[in-house]
Protein backbone atom coordinates (compact mmCIF):
# COMPACT_ATOMS: atom_id res chain seq x y z
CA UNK A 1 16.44 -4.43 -11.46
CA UNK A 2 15.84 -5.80 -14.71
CA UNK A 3 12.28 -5.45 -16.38
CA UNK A 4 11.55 -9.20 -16.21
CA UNK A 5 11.88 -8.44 -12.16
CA UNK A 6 10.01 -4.94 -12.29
CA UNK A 7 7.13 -6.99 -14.36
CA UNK A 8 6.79 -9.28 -12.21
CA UNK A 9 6.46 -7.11 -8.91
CA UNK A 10 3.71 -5.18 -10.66
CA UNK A 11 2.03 -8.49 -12.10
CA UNK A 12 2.15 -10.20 -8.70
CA UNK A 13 1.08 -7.12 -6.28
CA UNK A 14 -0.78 -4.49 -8.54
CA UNK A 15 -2.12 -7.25 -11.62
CA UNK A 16 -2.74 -9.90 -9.30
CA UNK A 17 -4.89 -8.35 -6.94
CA UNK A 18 -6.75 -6.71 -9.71
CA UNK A 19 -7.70 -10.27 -11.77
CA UNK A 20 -8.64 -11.79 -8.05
CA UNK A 21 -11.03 -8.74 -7.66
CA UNK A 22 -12.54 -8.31 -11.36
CA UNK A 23 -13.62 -12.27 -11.18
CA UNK A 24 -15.06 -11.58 -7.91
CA UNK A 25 -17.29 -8.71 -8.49
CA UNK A 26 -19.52 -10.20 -10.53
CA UNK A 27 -20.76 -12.51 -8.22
CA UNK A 28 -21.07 -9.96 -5.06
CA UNK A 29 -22.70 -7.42 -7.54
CA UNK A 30 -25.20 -10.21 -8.09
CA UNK A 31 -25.79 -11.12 -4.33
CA UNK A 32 -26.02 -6.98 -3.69
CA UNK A 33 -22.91 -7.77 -1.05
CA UNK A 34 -19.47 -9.11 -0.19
CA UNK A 35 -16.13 -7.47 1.11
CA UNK A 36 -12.82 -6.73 -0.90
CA UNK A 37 -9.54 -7.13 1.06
CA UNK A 38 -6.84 -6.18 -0.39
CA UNK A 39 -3.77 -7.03 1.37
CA UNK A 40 -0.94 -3.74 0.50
CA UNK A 41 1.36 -2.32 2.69
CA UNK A 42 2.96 0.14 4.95
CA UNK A 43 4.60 0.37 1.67
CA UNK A 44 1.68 0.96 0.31
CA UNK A 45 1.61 5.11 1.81
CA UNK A 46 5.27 5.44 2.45
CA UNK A 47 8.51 4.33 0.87
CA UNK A 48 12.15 3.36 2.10
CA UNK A 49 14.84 2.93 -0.10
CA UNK A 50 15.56 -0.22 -1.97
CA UNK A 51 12.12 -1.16 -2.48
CA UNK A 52 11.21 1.11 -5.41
CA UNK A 53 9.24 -1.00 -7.45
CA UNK A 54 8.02 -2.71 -4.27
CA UNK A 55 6.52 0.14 -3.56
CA UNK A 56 5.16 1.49 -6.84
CA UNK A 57 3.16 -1.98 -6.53
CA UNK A 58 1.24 -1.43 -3.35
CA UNK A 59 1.39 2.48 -4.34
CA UNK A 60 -1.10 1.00 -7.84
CA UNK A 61 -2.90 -1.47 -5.38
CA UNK A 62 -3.87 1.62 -2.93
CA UNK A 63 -4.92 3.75 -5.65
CA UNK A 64 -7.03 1.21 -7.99
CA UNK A 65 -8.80 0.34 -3.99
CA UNK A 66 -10.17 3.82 -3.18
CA UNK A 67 -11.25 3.91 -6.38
CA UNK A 68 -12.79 0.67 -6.18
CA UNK A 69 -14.75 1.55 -3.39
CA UNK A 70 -16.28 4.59 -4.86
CA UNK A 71 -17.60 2.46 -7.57
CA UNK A 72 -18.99 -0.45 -5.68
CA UNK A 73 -20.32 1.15 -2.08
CA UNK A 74 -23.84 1.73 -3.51
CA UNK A 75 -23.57 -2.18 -4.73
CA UNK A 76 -23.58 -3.31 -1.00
CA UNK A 77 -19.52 -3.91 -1.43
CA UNK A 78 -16.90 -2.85 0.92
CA UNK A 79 -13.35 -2.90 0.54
CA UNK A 80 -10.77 -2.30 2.89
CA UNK A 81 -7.30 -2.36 2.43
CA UNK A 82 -4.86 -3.88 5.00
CA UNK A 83 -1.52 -2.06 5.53
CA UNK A 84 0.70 -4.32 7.42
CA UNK A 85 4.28 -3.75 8.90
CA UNK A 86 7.28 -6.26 8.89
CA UNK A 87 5.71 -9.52 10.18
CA UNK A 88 7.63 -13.08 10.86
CA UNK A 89 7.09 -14.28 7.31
CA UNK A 90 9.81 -14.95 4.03
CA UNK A 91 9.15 -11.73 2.69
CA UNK A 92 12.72 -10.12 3.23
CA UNK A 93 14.27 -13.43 2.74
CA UNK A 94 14.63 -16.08 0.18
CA UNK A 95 11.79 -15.65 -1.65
CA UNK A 96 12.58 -11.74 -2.07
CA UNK A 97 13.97 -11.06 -5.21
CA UNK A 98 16.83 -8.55 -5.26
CA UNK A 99 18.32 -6.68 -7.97
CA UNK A 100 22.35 -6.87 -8.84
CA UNK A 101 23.86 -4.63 -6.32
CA UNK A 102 25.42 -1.42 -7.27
CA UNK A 103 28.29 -0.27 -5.21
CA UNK A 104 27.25 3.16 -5.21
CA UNK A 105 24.49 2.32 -3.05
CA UNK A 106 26.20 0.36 -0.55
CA UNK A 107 25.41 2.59 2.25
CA UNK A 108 21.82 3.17 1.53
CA UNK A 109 21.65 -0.72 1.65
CA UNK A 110 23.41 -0.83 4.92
CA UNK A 111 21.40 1.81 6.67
CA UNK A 112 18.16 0.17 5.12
CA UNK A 113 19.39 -3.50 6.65
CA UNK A 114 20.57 -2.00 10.30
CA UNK A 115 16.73 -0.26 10.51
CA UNK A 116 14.96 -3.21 9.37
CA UNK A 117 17.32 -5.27 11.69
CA UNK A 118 16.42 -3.27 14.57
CA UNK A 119 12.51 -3.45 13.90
CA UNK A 120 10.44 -6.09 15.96
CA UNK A 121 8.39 -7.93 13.36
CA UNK A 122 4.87 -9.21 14.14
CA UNK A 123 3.19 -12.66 14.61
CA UNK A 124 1.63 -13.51 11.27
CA UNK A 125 -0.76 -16.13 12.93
CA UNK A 126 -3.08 -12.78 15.00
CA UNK A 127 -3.77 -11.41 11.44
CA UNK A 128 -6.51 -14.19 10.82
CA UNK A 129 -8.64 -12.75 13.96
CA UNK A 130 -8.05 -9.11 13.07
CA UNK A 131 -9.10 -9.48 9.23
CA UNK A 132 -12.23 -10.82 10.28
CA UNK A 133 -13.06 -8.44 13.04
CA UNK A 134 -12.63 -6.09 9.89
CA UNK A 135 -14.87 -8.29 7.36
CA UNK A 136 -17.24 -8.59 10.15
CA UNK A 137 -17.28 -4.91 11.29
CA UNK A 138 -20.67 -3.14 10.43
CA UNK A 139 -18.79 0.12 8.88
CA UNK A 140 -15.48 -2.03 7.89
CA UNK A 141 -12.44 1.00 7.29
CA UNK A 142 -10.84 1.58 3.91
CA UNK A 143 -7.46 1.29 5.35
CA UNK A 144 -6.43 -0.61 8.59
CA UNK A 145 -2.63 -0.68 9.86
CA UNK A 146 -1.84 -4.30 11.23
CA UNK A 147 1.65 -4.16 13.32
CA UNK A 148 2.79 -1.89 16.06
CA UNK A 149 4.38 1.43 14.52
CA UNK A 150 2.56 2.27 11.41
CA UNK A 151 0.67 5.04 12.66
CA UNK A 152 3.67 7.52 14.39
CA UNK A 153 5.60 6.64 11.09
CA UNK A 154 2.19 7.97 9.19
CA UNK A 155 1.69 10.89 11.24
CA UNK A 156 5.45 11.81 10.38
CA UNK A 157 5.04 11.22 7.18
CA UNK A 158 1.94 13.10 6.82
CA UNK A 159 2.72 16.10 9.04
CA UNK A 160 5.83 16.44 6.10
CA UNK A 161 3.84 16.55 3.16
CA UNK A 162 1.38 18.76 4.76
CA UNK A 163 3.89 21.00 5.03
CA UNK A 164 5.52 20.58 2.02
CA UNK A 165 2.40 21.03 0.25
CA UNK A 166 1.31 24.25 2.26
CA UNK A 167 4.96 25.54 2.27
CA UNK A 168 4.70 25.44 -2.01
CA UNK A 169 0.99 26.56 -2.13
CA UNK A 170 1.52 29.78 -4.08
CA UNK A 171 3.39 27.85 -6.54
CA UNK A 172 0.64 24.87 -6.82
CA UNK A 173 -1.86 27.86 -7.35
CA UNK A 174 0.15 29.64 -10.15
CA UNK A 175 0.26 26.93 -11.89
CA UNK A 176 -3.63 26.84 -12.61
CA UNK A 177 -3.05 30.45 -14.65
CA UNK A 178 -6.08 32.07 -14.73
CA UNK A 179 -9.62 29.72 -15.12
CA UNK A 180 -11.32 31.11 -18.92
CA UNK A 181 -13.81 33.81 -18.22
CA UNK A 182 -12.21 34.89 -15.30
């Protein structure tokens, strides 16, 4: 990928969102109330090959939200982010931009096309009704999967690094050394 394409991934996904939301805090800060939706990913927690920067996008967007919401929850603002999985939309097709191929990564493209292939994409029209049943929910959620499958793949995912992380524990805690005036 060239850095014109990696700039504008992160400009569009990450920048974007964060321009939209910095012009519209001022004005819910001053009515004491409004909602943030921030539209990321199942990118957004996981990652699949190919999609690197893709990825390190929604990755920024989902990091810069929970932070968001810390900051503006005793301002009467919520923020939720939305975590949608392959819908019927452009996205994978002409308006994706792709870098040059590499013929060393032939097969991970191959396996990557077959899976998304194989996936049954959702309606993009019965997003409209869910969002606002979010933006009209009393205790809206931080993060909301929209699509059928997002939640198995999460538990996976989660269940993995769980393990990982408990698995390497000893290691995570050497590494603090010992606190001063222990």
């Amino acid at each position: 990928m060239t850095e014109e394409q990696a700039r504008a991934q992160l400009e569009t996904n990450l920048l974007g969102a964060l321009w939209v939301t910095k012009a519209a805090l001022p004005i819910m800060r001053a009515q004491g109330s409004g909602h943030i939706v921030q539209v990321s990913s199942i990118g957004g927690v996981t990652a699949f090959p190919t999609l690197g920067l893709y990825h390190a996008s929604k990755w920024g967007l989902e990091g810069l939200s929970q932070s968001l919401v810390a900051e503006v929850r005793d301002l009467g603002i919520k923020v939720t982010i939305v975590e949608p999985t392959g819908y019927t939309t452009d996205w994978r097709e002409d308006s994706a931009v792709r870098a040059e191929p590499i013929p060393a990564y032939d097969g991970v493209r191959a396996a990557r096309a077959a899976s998304v292939a194989a996936q049954r994409r959702g309606d993009p029209e019965a997003t409209g009704p869910a969002i606002l049943a979010v933006v009209d929910a009393e205790e809206p959620p931080l993060r909301i999967f929209f699509g059928k499958g997002p939640l198995d793949l999460i538990r996976r995912e989660y269940a993995q690094r769980i393990a990982a992380w408990e698995q390497w524990d000893a290691v995570s805690q050497a590494a603090h050394g010992t606190p001063e005036g222990a």
